[in-house]
Protein backbone atom coordinates (compact mmCIF):
# COMPACT_ATOMS: atom_id res chain seq x y z
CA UNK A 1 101.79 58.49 140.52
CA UNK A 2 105.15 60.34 140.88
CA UNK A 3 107.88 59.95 138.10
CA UNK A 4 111.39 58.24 139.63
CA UNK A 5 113.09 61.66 140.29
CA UNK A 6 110.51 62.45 142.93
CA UNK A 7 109.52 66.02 141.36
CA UNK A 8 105.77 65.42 141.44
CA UNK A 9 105.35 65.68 138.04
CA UNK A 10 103.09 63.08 136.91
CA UNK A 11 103.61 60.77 134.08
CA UNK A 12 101.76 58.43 132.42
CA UNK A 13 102.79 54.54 132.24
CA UNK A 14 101.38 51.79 130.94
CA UNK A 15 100.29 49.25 133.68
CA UNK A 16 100.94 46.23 131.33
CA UNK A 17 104.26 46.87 130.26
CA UNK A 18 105.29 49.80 132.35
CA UNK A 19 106.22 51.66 129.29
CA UNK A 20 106.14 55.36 129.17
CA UNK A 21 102.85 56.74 127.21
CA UNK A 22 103.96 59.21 125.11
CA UNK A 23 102.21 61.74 122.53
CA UNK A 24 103.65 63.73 119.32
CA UNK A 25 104.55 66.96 119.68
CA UNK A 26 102.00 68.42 117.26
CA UNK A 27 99.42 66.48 119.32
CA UNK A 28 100.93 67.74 122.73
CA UNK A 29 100.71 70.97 120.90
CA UNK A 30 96.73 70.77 120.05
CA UNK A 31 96.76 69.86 123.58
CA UNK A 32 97.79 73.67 124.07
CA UNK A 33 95.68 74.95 121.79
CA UNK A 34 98.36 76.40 119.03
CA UNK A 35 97.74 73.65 116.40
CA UNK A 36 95.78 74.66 113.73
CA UNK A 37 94.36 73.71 109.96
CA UNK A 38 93.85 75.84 106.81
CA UNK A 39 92.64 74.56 103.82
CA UNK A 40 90.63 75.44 100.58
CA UNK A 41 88.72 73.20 98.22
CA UNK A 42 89.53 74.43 94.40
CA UNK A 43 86.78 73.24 92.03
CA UNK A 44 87.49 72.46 88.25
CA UNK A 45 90.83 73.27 87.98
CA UNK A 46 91.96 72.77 83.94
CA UNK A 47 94.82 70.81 82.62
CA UNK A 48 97.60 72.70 82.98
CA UNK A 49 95.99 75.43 85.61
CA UNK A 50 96.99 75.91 89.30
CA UNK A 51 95.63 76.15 92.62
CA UNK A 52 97.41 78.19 94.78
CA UNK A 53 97.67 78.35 98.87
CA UNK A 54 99.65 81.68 99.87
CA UNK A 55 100.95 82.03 103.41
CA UNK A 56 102.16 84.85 105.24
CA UNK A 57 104.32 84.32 108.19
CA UNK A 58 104.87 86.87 110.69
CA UNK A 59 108.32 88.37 112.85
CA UNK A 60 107.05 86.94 115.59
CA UNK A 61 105.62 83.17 114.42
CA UNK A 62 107.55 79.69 113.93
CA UNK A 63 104.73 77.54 111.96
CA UNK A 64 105.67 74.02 112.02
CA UNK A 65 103.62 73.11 109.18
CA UNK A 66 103.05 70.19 106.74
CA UNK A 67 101.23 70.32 103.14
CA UNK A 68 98.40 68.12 102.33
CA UNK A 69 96.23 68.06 99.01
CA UNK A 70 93.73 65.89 98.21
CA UNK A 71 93.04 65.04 94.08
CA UNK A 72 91.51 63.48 91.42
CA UNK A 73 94.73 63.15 88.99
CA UNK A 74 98.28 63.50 88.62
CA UNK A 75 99.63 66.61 89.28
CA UNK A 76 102.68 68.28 90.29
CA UNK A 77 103.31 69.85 93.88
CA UNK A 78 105.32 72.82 94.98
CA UNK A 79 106.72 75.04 97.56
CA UNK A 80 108.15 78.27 96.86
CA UNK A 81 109.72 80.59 99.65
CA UNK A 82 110.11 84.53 99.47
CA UNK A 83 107.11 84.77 96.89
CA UNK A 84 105.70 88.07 95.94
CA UNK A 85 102.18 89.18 94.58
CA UNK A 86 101.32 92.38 93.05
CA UNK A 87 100.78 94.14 96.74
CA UNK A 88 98.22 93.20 99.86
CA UNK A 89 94.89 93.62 97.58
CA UNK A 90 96.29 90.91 95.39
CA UNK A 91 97.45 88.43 98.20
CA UNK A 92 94.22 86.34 97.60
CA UNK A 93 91.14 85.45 99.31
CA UNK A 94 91.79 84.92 102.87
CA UNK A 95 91.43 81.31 104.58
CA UNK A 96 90.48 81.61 108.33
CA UNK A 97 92.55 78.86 109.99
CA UNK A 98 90.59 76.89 112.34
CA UNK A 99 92.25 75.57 115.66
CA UNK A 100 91.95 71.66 116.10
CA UNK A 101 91.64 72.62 119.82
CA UNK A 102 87.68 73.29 119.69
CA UNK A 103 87.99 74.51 123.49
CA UNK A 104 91.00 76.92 123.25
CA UNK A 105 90.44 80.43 121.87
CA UNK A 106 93.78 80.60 120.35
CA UNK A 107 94.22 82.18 116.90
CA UNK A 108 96.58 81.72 114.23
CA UNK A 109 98.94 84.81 113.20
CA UNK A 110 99.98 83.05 110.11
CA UNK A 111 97.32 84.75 107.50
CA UNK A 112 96.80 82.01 104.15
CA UNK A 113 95.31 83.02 101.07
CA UNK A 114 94.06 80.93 98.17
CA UNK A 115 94.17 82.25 94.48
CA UNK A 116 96.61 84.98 95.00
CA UNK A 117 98.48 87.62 92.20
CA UNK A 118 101.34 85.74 92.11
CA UNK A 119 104.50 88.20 90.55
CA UNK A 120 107.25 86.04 91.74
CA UNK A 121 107.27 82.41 92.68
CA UNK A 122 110.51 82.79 95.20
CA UNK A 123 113.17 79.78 96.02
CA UNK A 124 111.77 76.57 94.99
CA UNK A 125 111.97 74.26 98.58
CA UNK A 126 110.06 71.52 97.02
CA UNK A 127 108.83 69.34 94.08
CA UNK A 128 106.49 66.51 94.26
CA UNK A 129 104.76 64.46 91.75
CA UNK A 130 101.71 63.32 92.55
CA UNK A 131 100.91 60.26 90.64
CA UNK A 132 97.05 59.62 90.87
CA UNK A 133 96.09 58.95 87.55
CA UNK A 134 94.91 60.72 84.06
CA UNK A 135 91.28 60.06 82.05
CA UNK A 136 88.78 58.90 83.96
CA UNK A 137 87.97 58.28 87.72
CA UNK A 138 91.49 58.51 89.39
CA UNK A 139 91.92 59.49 92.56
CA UNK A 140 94.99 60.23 95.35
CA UNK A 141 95.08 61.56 98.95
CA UNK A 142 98.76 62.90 99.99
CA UNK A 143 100.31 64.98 102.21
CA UNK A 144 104.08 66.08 102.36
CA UNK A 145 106.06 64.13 104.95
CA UNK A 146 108.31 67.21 105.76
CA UNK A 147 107.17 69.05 108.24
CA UNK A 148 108.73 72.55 107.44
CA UNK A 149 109.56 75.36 110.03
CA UNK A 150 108.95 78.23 108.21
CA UNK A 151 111.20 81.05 108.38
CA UNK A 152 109.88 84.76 110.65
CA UNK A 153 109.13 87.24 108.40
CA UNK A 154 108.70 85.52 105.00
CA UNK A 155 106.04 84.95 102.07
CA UNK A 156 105.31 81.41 101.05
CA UNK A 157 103.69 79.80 97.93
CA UNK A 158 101.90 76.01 98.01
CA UNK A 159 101.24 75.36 94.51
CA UNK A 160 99.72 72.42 93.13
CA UNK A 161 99.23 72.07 89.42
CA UNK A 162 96.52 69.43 87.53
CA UNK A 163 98.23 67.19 84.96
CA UNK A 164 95.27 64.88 84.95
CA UNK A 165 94.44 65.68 81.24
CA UNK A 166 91.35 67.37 82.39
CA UNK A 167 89.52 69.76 84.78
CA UNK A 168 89.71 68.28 88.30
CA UNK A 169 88.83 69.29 91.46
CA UNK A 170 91.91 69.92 94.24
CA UNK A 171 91.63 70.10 97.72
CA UNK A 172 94.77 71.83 99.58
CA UNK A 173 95.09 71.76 103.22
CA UNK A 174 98.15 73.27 105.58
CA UNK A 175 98.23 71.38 109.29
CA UNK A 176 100.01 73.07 111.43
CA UNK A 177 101.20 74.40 114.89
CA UNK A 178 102.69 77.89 116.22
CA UNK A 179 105.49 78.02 118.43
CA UNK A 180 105.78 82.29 119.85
């Protein structure tokens, strides 16, 4: 089937309605093979404690990215541009980001670490409260509904901290897609 302008690009229509089919753009993007997901499970983190996600973006990367964690009690959730740690052997453990694409060989630029040397937090871009419960089994699933472009060049911080009342475990995941 030809579209209407007679280009021979091909488009997709419903039959029934003869609506236009249309996809997202991060799924057009997986499609390409430049979507990606990092994440790290943290595993009794104490009242009060963090669990930290750092993320280094690259001159040469635009990561359209939104923040997911996953957690067993209230807790509040933050991102922090321009953050610093005490040098590259205190950045963290590294995360290998996985591409959702299983037949591309595409890899990520964007390096992520979790439990870095944090010296500075940076700009705060965001505060969330995540409202899952304190005591005994509570649970929540949530995930930002910004997506943010991060900036070229710049250090971010995903920070979620337990206010359950008690050691829970966090899970913090960054979904994402690179544009060169």
């Amino acid at each position: 089937m030809k579209n209407q302008s007679g280009d021979g690009k091909v488009g997709a229509v419903d039959t029934e309605y003869q609506a236009n089919v249309t996809i997202t753009g991060f799924h057009y993007q997986t499609h390409l093979g430049n979507a990606y997901i990092a994440s790290h499970k943290f595993l009794a983190v104490a009242d009060d404690a963090v669990a930290e996600i750092y993320i280094k973006v690259p001159a040469g990367a635009e990561p359209h990215i939104v923040f997911h964690r996953d957690l067993e009690g209230n807790a509040d959730v933050e991102l922090f541009e321009d953050t610093t740690t005490q040098g590259p052997l205190n950045d963290g453990t590294a995360i290998t980001p996985v591409n959702i694409n299983r037949n591309s060989a595409n890899v990520s630029v964007v390096e992520f670490f979790h439990t870095p040397t944090v010296l500075v937090d940076g700009t705060q871009l965001l505060i969330e409260w995540n409202a899952a419960g304190t005591g005994g089994v509570a649970g929540g699933s949530e995930g930002s509904f910004d997506e943010f472009e991060l900036a070229k060049g710049k250090n971010y911080l995903f920070r979620v901290t337990n206010r359950s009342g008690q050691a829970r475990n966090i899970g913090m995941f960054a979904r994402y897609y690179e544009v060169a």
